[in-house]
C-alpha atoms as a PDB file:
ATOM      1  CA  UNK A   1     -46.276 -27.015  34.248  1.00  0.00           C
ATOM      2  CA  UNK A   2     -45.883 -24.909  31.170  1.00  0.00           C
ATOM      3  CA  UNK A   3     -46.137 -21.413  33.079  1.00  0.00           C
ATOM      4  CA  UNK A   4     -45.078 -23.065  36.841  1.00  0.00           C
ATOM      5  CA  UNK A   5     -41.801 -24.475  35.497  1.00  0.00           C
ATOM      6  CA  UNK A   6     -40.320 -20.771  34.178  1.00  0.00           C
ATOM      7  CA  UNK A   7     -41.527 -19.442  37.716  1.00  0.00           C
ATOM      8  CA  UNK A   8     -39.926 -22.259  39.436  1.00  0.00           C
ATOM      9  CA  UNK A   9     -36.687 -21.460  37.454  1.00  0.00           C
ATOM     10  CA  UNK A  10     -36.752 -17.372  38.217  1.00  0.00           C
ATOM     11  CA  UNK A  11     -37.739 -18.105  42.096  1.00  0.00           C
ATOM     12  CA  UNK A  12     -34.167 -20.306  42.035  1.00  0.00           C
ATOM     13  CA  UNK A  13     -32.060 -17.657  40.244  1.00  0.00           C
ATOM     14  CA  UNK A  14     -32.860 -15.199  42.351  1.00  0.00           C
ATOM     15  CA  UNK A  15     -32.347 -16.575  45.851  1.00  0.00           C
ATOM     16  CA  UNK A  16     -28.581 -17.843  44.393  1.00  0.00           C
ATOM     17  CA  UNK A  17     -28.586 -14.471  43.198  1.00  0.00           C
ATOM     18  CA  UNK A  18     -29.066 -13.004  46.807  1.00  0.00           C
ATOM     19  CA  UNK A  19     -26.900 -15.689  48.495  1.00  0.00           C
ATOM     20  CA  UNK A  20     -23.979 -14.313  46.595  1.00  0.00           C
ATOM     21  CA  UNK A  21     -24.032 -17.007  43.706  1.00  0.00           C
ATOM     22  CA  UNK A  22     -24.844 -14.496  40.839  1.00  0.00           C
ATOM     23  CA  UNK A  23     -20.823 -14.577  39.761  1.00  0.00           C
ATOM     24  CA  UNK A  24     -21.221 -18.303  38.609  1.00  0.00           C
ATOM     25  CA  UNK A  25     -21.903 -18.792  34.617  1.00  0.00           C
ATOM     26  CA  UNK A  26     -25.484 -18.470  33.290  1.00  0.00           C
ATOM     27  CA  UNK A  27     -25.693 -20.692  30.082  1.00  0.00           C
ATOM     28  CA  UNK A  28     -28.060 -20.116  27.560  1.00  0.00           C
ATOM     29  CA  UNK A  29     -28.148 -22.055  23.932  1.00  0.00           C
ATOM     30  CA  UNK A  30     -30.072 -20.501  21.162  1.00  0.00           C
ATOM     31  CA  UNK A  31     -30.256 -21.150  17.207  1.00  0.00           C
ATOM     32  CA  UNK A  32     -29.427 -18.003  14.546  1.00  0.00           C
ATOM     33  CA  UNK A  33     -30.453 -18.560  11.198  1.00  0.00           C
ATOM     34  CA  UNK A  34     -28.690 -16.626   8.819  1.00  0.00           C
ATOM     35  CA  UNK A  35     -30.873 -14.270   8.107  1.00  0.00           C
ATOM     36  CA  UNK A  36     -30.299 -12.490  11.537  1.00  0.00           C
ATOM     37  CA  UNK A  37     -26.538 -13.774  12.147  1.00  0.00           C
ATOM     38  CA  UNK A  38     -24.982 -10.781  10.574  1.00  0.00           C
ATOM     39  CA  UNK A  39     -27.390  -7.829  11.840  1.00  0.00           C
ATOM     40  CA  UNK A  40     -29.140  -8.625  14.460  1.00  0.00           C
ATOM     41  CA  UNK A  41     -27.389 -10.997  17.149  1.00  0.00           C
ATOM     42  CA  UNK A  42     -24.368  -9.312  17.150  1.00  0.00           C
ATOM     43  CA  UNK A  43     -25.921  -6.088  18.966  1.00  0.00           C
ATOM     44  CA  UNK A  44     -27.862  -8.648  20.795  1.00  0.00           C
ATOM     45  CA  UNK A  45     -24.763 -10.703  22.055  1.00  0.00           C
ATOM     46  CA  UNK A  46     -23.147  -7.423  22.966  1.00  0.00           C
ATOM     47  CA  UNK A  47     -26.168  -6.084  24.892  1.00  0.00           C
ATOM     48  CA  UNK A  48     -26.028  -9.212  26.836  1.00  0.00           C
ATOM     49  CA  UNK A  49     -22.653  -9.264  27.970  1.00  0.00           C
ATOM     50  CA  UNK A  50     -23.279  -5.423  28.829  1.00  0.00           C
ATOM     51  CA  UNK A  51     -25.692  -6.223  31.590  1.00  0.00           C
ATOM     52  CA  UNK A  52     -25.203  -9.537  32.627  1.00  0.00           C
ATOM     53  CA  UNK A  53     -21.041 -10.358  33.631  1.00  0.00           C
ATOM     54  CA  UNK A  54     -21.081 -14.203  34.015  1.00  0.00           C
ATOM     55  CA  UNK A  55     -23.610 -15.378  31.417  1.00  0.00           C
ATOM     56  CA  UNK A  56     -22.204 -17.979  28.489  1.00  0.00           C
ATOM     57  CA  UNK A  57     -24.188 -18.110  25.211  1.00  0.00           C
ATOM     58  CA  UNK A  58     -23.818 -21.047  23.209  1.00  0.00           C
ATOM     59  CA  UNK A  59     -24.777 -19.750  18.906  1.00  0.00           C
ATOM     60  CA  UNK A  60     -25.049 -22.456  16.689  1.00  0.00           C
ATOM     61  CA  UNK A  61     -26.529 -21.843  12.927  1.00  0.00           C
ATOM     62  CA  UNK A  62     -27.261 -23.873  10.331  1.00  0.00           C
ATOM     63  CA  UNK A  63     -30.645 -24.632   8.271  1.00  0.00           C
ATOM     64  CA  UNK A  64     -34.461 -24.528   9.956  1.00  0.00           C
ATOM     65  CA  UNK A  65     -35.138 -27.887   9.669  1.00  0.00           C
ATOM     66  CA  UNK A  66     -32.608 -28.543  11.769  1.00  0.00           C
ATOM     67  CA  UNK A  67     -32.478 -26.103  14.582  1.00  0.00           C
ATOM     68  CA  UNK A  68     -35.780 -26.534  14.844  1.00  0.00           C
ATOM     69  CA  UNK A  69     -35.424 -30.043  15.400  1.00  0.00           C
ATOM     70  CA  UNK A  70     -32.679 -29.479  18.113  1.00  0.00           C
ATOM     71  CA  UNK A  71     -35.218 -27.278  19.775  1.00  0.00           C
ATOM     72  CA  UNK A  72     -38.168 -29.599  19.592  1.00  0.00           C
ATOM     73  CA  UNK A  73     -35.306 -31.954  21.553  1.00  0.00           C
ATOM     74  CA  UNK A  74     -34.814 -29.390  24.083  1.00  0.00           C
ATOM     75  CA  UNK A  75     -30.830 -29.002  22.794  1.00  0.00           C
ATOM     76  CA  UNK A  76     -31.759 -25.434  22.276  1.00  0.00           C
ATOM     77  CA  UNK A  77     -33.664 -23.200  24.392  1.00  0.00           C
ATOM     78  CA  UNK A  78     -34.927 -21.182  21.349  1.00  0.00           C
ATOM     79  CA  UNK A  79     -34.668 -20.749  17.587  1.00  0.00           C
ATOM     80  CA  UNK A  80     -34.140 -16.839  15.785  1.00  0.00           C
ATOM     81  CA  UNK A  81     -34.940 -16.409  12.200  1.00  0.00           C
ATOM     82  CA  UNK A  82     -37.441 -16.640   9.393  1.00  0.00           C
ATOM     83  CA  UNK A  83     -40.505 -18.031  10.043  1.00  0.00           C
ATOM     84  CA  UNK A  84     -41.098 -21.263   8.027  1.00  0.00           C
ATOM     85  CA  UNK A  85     -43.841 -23.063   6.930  1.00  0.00           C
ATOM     86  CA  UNK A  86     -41.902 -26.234   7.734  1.00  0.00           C
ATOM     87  CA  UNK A  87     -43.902 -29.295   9.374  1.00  0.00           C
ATOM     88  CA  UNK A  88     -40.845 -29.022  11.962  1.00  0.00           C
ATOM     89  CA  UNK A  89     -42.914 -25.849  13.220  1.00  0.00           C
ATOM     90  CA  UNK A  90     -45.954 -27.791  14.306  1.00  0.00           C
ATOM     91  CA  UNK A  91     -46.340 -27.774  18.131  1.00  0.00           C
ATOM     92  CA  UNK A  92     -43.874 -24.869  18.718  1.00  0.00           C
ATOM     93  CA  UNK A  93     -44.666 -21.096  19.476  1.00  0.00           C
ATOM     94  CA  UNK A  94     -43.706 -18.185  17.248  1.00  0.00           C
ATOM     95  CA  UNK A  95     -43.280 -14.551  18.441  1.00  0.00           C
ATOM     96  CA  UNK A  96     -43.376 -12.366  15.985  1.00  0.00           C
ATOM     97  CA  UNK A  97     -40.460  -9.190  16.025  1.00  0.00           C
ATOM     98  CA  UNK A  98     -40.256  -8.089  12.343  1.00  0.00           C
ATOM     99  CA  UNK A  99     -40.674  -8.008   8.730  1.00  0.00           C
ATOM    100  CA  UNK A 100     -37.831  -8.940   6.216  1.00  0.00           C
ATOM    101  CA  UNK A 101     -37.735  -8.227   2.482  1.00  0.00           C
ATOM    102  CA  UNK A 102     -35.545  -9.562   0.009  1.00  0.00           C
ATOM    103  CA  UNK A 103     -33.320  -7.149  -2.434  1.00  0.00           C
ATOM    104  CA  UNK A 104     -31.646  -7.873  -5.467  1.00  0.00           C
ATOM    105  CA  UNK A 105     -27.591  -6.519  -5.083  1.00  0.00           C
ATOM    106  CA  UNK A 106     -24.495  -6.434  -7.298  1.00  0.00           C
ATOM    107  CA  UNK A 107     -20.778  -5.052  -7.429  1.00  0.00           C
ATOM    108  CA  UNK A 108     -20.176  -1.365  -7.856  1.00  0.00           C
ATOM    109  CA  UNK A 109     -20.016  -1.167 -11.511  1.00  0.00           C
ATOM    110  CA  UNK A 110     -21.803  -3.935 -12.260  1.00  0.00           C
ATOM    111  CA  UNK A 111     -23.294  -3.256 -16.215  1.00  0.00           C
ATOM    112  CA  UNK A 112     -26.722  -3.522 -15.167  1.00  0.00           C
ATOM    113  CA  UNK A 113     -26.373  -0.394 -12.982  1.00  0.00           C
ATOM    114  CA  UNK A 114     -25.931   1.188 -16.762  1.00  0.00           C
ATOM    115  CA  UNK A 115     -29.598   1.852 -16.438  1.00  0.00           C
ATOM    116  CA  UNK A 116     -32.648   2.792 -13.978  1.00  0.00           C
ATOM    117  CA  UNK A 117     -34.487   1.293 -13.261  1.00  0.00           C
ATOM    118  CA  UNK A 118     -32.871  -1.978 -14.634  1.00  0.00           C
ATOM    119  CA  UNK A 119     -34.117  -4.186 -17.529  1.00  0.00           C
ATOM    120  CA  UNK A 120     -35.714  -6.963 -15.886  1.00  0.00           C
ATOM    121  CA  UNK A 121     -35.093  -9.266 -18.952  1.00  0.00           C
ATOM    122  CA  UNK A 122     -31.136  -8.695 -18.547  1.00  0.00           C
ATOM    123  CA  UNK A 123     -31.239 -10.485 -14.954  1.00  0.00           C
ATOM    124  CA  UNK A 124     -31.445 -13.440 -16.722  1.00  0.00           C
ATOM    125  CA  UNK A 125     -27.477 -13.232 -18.138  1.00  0.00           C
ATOM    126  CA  UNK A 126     -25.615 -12.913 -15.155  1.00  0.00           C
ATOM    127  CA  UNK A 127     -25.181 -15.630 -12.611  1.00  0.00           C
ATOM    128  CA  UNK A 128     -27.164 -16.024  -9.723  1.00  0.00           C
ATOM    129  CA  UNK A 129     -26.670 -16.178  -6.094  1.00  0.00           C
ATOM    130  CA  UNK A 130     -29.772 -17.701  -4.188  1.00  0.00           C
ATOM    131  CA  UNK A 131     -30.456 -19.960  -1.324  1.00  0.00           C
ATOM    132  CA  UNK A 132     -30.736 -23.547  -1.716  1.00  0.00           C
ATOM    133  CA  UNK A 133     -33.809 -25.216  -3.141  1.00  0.00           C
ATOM    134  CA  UNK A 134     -36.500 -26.869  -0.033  1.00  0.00           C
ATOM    135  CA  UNK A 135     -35.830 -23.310   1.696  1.00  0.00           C
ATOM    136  CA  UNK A 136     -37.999 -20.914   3.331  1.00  0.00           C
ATOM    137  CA  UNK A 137     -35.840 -17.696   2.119  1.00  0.00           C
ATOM    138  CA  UNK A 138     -35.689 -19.350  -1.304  1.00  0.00           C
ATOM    139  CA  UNK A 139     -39.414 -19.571  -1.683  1.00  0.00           C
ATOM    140  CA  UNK A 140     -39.675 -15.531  -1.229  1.00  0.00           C
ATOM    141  CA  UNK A 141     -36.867 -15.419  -3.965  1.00  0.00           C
ATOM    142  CA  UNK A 142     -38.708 -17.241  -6.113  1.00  0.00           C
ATOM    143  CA  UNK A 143     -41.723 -15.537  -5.898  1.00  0.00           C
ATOM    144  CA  UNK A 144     -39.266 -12.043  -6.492  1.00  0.00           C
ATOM    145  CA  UNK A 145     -38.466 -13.394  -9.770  1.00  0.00           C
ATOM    146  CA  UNK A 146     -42.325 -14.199 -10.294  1.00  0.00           C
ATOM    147  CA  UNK A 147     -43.166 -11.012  -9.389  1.00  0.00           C
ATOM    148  CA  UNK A 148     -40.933  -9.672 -12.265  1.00  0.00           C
ATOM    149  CA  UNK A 149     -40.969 -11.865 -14.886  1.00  0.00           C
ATOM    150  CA  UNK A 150     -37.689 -13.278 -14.701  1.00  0.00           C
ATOM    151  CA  UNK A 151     -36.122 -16.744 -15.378  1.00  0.00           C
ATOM    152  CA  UNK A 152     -33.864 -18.380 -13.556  1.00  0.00           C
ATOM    153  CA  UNK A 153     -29.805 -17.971 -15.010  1.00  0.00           C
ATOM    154  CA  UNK A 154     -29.270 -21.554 -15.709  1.00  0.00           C
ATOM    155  CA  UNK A 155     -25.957 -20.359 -13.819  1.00  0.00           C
ATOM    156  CA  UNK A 156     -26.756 -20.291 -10.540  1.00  0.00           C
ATOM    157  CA  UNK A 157     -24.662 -20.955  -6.889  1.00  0.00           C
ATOM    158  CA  UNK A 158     -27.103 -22.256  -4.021  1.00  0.00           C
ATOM    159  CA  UNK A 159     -25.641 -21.460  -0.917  1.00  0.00           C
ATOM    160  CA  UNK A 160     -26.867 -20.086   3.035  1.00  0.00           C
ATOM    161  CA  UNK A 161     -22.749 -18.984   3.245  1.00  0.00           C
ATOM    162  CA  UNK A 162     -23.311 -15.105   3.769  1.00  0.00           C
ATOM    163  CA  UNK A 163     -19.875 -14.769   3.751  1.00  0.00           C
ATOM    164  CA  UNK A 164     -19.513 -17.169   0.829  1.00  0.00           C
ATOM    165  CA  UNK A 165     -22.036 -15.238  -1.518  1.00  0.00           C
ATOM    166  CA  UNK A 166     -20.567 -11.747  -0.490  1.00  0.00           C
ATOM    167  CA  UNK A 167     -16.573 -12.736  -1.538  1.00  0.00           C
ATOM    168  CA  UNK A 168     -17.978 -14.479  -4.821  1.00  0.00           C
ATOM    169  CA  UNK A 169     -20.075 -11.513  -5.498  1.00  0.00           C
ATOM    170  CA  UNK A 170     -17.411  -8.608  -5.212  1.00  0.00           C
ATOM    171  CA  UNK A 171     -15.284 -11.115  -7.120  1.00  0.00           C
ATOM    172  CA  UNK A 172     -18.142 -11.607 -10.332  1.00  0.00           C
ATOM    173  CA  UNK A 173     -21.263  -9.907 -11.985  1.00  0.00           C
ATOM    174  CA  UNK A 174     -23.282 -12.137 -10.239  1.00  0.00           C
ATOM    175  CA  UNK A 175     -26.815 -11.113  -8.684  1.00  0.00           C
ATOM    176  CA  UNK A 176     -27.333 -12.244  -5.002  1.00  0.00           C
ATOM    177  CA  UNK A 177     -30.886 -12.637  -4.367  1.00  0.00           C
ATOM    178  CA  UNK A 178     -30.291 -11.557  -0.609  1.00  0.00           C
ATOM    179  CA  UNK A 179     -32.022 -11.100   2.723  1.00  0.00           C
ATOM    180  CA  UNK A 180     -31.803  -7.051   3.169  1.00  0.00           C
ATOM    181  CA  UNK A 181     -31.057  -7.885   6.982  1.00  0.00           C
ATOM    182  CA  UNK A 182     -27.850  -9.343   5.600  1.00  0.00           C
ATOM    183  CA  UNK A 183     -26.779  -6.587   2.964  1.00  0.00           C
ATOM    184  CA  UNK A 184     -27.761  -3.569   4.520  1.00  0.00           C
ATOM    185  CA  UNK A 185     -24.947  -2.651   6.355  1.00  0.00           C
ATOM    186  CA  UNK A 186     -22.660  -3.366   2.986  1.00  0.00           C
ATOM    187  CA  UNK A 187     -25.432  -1.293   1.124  1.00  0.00           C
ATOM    188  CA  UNK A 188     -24.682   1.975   3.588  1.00  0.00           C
ATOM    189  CA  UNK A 189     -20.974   1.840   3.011  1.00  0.00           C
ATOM    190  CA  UNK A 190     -21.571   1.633  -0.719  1.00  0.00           C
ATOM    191  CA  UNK A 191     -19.515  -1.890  -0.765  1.00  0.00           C
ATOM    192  CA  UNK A 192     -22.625  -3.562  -2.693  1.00  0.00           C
ATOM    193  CA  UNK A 193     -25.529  -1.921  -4.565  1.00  0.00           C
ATOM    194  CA  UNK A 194     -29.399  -2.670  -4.818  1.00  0.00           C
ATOM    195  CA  UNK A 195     -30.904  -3.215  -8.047  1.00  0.00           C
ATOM    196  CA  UNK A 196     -33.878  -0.915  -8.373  1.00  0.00           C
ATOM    197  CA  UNK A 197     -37.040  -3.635 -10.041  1.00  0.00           C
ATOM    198  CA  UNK A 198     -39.183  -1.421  -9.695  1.00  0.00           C
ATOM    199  CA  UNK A 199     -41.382  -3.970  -7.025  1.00  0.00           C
ATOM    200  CA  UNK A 200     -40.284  -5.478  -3.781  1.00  0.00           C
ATOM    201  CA  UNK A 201     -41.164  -8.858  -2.258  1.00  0.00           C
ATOM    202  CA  UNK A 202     -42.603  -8.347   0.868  1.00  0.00           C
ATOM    203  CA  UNK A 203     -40.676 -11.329   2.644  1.00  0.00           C
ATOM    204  CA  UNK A 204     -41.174 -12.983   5.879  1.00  0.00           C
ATOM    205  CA  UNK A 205     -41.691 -12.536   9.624  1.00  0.00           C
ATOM    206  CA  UNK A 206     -38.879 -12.975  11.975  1.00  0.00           C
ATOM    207  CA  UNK A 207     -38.759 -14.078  15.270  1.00  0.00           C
ATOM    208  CA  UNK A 208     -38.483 -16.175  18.197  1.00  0.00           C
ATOM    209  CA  UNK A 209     -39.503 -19.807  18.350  1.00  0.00           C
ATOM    210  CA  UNK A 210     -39.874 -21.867  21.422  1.00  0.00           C
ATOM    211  CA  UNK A 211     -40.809 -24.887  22.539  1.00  0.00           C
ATOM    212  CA  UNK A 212     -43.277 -23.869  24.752  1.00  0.00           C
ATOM    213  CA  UNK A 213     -43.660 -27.599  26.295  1.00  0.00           C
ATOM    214  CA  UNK A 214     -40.176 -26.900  28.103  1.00  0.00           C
ATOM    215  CA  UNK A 215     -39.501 -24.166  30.898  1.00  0.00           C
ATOM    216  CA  UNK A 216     -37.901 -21.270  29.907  1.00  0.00           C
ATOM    217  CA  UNK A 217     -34.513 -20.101  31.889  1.00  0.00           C
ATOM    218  CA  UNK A 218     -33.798 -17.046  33.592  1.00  0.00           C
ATOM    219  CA  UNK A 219     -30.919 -16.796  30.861  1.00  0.00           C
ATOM    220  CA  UNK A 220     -33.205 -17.609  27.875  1.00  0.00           C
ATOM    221  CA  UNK A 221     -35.527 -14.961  29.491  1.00  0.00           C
ATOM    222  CA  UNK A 222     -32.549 -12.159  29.158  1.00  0.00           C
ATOM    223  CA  UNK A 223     -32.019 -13.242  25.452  1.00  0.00           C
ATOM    224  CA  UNK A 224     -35.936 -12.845  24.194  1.00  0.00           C
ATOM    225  CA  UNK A 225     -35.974  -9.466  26.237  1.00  0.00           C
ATOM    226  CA  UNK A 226     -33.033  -8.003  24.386  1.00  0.00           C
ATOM    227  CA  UNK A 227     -34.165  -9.308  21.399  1.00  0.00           C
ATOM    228  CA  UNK A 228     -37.387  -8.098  21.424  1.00  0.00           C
ATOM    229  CA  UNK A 229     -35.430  -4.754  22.370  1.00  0.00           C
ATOM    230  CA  UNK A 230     -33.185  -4.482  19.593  1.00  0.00           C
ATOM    231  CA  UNK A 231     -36.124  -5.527  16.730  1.00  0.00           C
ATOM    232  CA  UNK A 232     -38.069  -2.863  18.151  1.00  0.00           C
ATOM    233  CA  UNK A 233     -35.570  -0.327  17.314  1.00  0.00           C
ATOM    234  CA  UNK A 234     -34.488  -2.095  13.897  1.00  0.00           C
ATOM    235  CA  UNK A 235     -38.336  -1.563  12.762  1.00  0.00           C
ATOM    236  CA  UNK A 236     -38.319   2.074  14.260  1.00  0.00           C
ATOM    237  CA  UNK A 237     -35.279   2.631  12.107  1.00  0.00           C
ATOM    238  CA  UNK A 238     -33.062   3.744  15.117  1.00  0.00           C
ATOM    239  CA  UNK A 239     -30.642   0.507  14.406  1.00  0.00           C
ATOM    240  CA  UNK A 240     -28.656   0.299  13.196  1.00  0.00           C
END
């Protein structure tokens, strides 16, 4: 069933297709963690649309644990992000499509940028911007400040808000302890800046997680191939 079903599925699109019933809606549903929402989907989405003129895609974010409980429930057909060590992952597949690594960033201006590469021990002073506790993206920040020695600010806001952490950042001389996927864009135009440690935490793998018990769509099919597309050129360094 697990390989007959998607077969099944592609056989059916394509005779609609060739009785003239390609114009009516594909729908697809994914999960975007927000590690990718900002980067990544948004060439994806556009891609899509490019190449496929009735097809409806259904985003909806939020944390891991619980996309990846909507998936296990078939509500979504697949899950893009961070891979996490999660029990919700058990009995789900995982395709690999990149590595992410976390950076430290600040304002323009910011003091610490006084010096280079920065004192480690004057992280501590400033507030900090980090994901919430019980997170997968929080564990590789944690084991950033490890890595270098630092304490935790007892100053600290705990958010997954992308947007939220950017406006308070520009706004403060806070540190955001931030995915680079979702600063690098705002690192190019010079509208944040990367604290140089000295060391980099490696981060995690991002990719596409499935319930591979359920058939896969023709539609879900188009999303994991333009995916896979767009990573490809994100690790050559051709995107963005």
């Amino acid at each position: 069933m697990r390989y007959a079903g998607p077969s099944l599925q592609a056989r059916g699109d394509g005779v609609s297709s060739r009785r003239g019933e390609a114009r009516a809606p594909s729908q697809v549903r994914i999960g975007v963690l927000s590690t990718v929402e900002g980067l990544l989907m948004p060439e994806v989405l556009c891609r899509l649309h490019q190449r496929h003129e009735a097809l409806v895609i259904s985003v909806v974010t939020g944390v891991s644990a619980q996309l990846l409980g909507q998936l296990r429930l078939g509500e979504l057909e697949l899950v893009v992000g961070r891979m996490t060590d999660s029990p919700q992952i058990q009995g789900l597949s995982f395709e690999h499509l990149y590595s992410e690594s976390m950076s430290l960033v600040v304002r323009p201006r910011h003091p610490l940028l006084a010096t280079t590469p920065v004192e480690r021990g004057q992280v501590e002073r400033y507030p900090l911007v980090l994901p919430p506790a019980g997170t997968t993206i929080r564990q590789h920040a944690d084991s950033l400040f490890v890595q270098c020695g630092i304490q935790m600010p007892a100053q600290r806001l705990e958010t997954l808000s992308l947007a939220l952490s950017r406006r308070y950042l520009l706004g403060s001389d806070a540190v955001w302890v931030a995915p680079r996927d979702a600063v690098l864009l705002d690192l190019r135009r010079g509208e944040l800046v990367e604290l140089d440690l000295g060391v980099r935490e490696p981060g995690g793998s991002v990719g596409i997680c499935r319930n591979a018990a359920l058939p896969q769509s023709l539609p879900g099919q188009w999303v994991c191939e333009v995916l896979r597309e767009v990573a490809g050129q994100y690790r050559e360094g051709s995107y963005p």
